[in-house]
Each structure stands twice: as structure tokens, then as C-alpha cells.
C-alpha atoms as a PDB file:
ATOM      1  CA  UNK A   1     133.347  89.023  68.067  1.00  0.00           C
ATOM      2  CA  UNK A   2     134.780  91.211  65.848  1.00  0.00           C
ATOM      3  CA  UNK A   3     137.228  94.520  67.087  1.00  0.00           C
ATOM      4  CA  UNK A   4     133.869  96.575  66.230  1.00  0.00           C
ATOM      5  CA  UNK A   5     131.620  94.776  69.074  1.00  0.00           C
ATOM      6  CA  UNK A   6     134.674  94.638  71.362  1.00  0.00           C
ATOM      7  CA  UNK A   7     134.825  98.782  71.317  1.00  0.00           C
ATOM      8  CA  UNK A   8     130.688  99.237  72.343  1.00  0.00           C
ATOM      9  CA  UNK A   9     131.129  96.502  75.195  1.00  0.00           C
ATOM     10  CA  UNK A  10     132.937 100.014  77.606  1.00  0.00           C
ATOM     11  CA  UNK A  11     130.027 102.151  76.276  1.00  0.00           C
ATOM     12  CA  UNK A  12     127.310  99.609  77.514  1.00  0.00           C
ATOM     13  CA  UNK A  13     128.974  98.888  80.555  1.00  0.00           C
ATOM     14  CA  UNK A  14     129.178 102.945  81.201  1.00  0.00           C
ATOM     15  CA  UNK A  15     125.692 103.422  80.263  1.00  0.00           C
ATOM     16  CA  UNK A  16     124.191 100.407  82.970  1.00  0.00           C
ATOM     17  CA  UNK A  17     126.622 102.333  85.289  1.00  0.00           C
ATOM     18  CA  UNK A  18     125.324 105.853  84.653  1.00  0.00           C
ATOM     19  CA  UNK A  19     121.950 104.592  84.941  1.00  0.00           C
ATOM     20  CA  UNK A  20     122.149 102.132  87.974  1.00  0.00           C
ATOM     21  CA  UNK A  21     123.364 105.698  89.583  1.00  0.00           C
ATOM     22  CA  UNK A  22     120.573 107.505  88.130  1.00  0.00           C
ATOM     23  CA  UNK A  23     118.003 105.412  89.688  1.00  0.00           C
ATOM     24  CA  UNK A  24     119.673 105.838  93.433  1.00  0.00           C
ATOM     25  CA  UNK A  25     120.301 109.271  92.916  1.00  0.00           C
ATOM     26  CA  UNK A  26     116.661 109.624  91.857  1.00  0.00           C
ATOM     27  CA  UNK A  27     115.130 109.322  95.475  1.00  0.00           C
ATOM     28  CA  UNK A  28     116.241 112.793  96.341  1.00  0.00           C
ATOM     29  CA  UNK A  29     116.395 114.172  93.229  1.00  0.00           C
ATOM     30  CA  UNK A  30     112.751 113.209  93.225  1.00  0.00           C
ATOM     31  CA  UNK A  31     112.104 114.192  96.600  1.00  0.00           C
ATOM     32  CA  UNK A  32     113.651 117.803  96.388  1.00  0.00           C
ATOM     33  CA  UNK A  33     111.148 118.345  93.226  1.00  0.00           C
ATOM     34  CA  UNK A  34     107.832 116.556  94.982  1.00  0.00           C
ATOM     35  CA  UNK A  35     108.878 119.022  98.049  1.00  0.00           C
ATOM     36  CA  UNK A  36     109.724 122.497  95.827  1.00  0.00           C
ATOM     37  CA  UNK A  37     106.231 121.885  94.379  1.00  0.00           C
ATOM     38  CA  UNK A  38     103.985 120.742  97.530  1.00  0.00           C
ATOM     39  CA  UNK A  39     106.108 124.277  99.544  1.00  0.00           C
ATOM     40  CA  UNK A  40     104.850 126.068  96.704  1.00  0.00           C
ATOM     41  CA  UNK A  41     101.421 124.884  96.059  1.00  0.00           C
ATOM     42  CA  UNK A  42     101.203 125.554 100.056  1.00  0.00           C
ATOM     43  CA  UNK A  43     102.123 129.241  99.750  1.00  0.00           C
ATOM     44  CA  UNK A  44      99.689 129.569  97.052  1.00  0.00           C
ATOM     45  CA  UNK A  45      97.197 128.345  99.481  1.00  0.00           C
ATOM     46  CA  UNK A  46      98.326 130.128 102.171  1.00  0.00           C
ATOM     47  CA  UNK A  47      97.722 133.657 100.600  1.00  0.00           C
ATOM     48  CA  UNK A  48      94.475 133.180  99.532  1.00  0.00           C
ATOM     49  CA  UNK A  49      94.074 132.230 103.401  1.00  0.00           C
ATOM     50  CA  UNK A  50      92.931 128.627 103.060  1.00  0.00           C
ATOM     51  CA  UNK A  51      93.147 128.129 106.589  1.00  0.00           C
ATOM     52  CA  UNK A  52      89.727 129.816 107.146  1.00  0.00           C
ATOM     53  CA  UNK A  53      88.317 128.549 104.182  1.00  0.00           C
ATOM     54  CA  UNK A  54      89.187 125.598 103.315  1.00  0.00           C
ATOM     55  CA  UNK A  55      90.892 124.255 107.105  1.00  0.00           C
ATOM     56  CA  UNK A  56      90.571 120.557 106.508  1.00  0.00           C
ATOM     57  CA  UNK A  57      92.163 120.545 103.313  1.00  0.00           C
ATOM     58  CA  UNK A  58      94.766 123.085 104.467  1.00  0.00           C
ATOM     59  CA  UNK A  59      95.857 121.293 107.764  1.00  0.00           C
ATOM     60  CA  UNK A  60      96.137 117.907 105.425  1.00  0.00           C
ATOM     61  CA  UNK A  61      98.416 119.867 103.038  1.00  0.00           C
ATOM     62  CA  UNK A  62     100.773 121.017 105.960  1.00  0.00           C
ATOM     63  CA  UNK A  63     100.889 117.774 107.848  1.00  0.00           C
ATOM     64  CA  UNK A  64     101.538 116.070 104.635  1.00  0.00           C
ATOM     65  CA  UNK A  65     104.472 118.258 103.860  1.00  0.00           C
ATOM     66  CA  UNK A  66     106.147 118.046 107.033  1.00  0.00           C
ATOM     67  CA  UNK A  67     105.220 114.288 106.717  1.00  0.00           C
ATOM     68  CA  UNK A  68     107.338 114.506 103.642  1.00  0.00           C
ATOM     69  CA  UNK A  69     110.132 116.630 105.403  1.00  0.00           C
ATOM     70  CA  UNK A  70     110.109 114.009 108.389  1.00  0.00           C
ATOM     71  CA  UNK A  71     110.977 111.292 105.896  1.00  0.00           C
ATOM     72  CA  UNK A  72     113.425 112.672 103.992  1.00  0.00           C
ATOM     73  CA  UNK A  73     115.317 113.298 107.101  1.00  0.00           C
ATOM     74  CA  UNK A  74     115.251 109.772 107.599  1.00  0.00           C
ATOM     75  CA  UNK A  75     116.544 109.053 104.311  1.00  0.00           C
ATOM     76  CA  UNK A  76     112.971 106.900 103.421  1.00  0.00           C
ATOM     77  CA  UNK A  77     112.977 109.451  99.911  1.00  0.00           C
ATOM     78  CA  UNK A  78     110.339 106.824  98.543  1.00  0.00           C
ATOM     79  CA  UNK A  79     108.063 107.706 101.559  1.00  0.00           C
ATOM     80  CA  UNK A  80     108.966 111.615 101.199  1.00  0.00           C
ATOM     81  CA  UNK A  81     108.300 111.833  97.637  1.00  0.00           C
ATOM     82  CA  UNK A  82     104.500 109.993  97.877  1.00  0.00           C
ATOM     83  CA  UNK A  83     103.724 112.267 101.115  1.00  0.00           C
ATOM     84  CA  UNK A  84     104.789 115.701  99.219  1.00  0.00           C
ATOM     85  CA  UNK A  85     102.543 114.510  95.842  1.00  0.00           C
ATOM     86  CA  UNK A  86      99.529 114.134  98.329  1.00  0.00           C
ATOM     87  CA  UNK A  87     100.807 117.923 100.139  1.00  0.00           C
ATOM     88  CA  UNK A  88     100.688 119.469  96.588  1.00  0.00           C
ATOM     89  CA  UNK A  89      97.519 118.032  95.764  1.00  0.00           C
ATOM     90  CA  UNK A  90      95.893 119.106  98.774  1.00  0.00           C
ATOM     91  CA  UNK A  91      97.405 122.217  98.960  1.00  0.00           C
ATOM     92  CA  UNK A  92      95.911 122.213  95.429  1.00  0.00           C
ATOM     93  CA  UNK A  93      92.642 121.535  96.718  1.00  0.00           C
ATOM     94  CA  UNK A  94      92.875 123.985  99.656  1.00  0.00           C
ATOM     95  CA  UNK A  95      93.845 127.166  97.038  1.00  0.00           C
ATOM     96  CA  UNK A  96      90.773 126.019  95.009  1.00  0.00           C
ATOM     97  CA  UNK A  97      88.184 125.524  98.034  1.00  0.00           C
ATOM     98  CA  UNK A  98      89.038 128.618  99.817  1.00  0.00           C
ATOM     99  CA  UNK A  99      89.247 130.603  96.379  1.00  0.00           C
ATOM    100  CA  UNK A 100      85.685 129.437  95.681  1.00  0.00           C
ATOM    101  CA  UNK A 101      84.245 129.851  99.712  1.00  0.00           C
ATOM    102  CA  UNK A 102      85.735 133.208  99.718  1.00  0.00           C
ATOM    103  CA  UNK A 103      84.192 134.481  96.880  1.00  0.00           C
ATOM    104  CA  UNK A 104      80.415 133.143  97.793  1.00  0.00           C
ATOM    105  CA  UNK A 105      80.344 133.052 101.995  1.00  0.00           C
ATOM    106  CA  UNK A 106      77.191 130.862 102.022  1.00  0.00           C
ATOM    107  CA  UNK A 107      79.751 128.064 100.546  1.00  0.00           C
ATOM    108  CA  UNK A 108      81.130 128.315 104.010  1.00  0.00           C
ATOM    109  CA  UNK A 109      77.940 126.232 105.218  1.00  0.00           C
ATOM    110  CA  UNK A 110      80.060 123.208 104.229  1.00  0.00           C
ATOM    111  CA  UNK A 111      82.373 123.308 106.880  1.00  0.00           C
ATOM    112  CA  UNK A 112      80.568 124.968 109.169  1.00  0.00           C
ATOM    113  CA  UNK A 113      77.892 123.953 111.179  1.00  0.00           C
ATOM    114  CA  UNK A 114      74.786 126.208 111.192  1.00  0.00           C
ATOM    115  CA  UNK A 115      74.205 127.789 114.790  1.00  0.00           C
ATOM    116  CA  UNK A 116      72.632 125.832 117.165  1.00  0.00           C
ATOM    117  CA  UNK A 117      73.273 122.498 115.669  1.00  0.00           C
ATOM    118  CA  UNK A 118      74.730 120.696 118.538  1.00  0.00           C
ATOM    119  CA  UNK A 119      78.147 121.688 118.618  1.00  0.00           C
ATOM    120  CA  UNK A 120      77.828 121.583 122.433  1.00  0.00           C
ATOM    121  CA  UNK A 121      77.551 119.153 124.873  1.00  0.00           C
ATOM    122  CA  UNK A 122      73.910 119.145 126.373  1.00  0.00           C
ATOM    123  CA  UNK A 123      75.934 119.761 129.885  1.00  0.00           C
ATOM    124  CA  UNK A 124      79.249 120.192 130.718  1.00  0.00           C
ATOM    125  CA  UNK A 125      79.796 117.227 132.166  1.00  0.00           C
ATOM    126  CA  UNK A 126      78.213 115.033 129.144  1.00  0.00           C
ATOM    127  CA  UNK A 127      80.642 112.590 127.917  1.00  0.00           C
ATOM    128  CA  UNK A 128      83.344 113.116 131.016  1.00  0.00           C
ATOM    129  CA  UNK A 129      84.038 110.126 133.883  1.00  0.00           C
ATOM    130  CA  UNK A 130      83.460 110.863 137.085  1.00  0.00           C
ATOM    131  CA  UNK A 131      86.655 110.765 139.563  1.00  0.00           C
ATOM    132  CA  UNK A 132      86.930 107.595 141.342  1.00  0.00           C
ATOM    133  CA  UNK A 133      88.907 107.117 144.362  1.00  0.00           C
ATOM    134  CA  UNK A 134      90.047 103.108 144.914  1.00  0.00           C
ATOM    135  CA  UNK A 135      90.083 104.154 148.486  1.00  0.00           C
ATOM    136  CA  UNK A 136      86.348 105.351 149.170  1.00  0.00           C
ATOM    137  CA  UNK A 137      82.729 103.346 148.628  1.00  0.00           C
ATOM    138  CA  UNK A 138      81.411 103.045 145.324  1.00  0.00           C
ATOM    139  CA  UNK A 139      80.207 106.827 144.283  1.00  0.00           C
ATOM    140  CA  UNK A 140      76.104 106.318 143.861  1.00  0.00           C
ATOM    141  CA  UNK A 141      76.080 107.571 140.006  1.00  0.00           C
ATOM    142  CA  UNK A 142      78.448 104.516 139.660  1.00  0.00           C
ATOM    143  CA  UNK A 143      75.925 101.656 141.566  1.00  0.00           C
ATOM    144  CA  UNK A 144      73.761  99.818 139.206  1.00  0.00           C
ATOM    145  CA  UNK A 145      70.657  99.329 140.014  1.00  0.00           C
END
């Protein structure tokens, strides 16, 4: 090796450093960028009231960010970054749903069922057990026949 090749070997050795750091510093670096973007796209969302018009993509952009926010907190940044990408893009979604819903209310069909469409139990106690008590005889709506 000649005294040329001998003065680059410190320069390669501090550039694999630099970038071995890069890569774990990237996690967080990552995650404060996925999160500054998803809290924004959110706001964006939130003021053209996505909540009433476009609820299910709204609640999936909030639970994703504090999804996001959950993980970072446990230090799982690869976790926090891929849940804030999916809060901005439904936040995303949300801004562009309740944008379009608000300006035409029929669009609000989609979400909502029309009146009268079975949203209600046929009787209120549809689809609820009866109380049993271990203690007493067999209750006659429970006896087979």
C-alpha cells in the first residue's frame, strides 16, 4: 500500500462510522417527521370537520396517530413511523371525503343509513341473554322443547 491509500483508510473508517450512526439515529429522526406530517394532515382534517363527514376515516387517522405516539414512547420507532404514514394517509383521506360530502349532502348516504333501515333492534331485548340464576329452576324461555 502506498502512503496515499494509507491516508483514505481514517476517512473510510469515519464515513462507515457516520453512517452506522445515521441509520440508528434514523428511527426517530424518521419518526418525528412521519408524526409532524400525520399531526398536520389531522388538523387539516379536523377543520374541515371530518368527524361528521368522513367519521370512519377520521377515527382511523386519530387512533393511528396515537398508535404512532404509543410506540414511540416505547422506543419501537420502526412501529411509530409505519403507524403515523397510515395516520397521514388517512387523515388524507378524511380531509378529502369530508371536503367532497360537505359540499354535496346526498354524498352523506354513504355512511349513513337511510331512515328506517334497521338500525334498531326489532325489540329491546333482541340480541340480549336473559339473567340466569345457578340457584333457581331452569327459566322456561331457556327449556328446549
Amino acid at each position: 500500500m502506498g502512503a496515499r491509500s494509507l491516508g483514505l483508510v481514517p476517512i473510510v473508517v469515519a464515513v462507515v462510522i457516520v453512517g452506522a450512526l445515521a441509520m440508528t439515529a434514523c428511527g426517530p429522526i424518521g419518526y418525528v417527521s412521519n408524526v409532524r406530517t400525520a399531526s398536520t394532515a389531522v388538523e387539516e382534517a379536523r377543520a374541515v370537520n371530518a368527524a361528521k363527514y368522513a367519521p370512519y376515516e377520521w377515527t382511523r387517522a386519530v387512533a393511528y396517530l396515537h398508535a404512532a405516539r404509543a410506540e414511540a414512547a416505547m422506543a419501537d420507532f420502526e412501529a411509530a413511523n409505519r403507524f403515523g404514514r397510515l395516520a397521514a394517509e388517512a387523515a388524507t383521506k378524511a380531509k378529502a371525503d369530508a371536503i367532497r360530502r360537505a359540499a354535496d349532502p346526498r354524498l352523506m348516504d354513504e355512511i349513513t343509513p337511510p331512515p328506517g333501515a334497521g338500525s334498531r333492534p326489532a325489540s329491546p331485548t333482541d340480541g340480549v341473554a336473559p339473567v340466569v340464576d345457578p340457584d333457581e329452576e331452569t327459566p322456561a324461555e331457556l327449556e328446549t322443547p
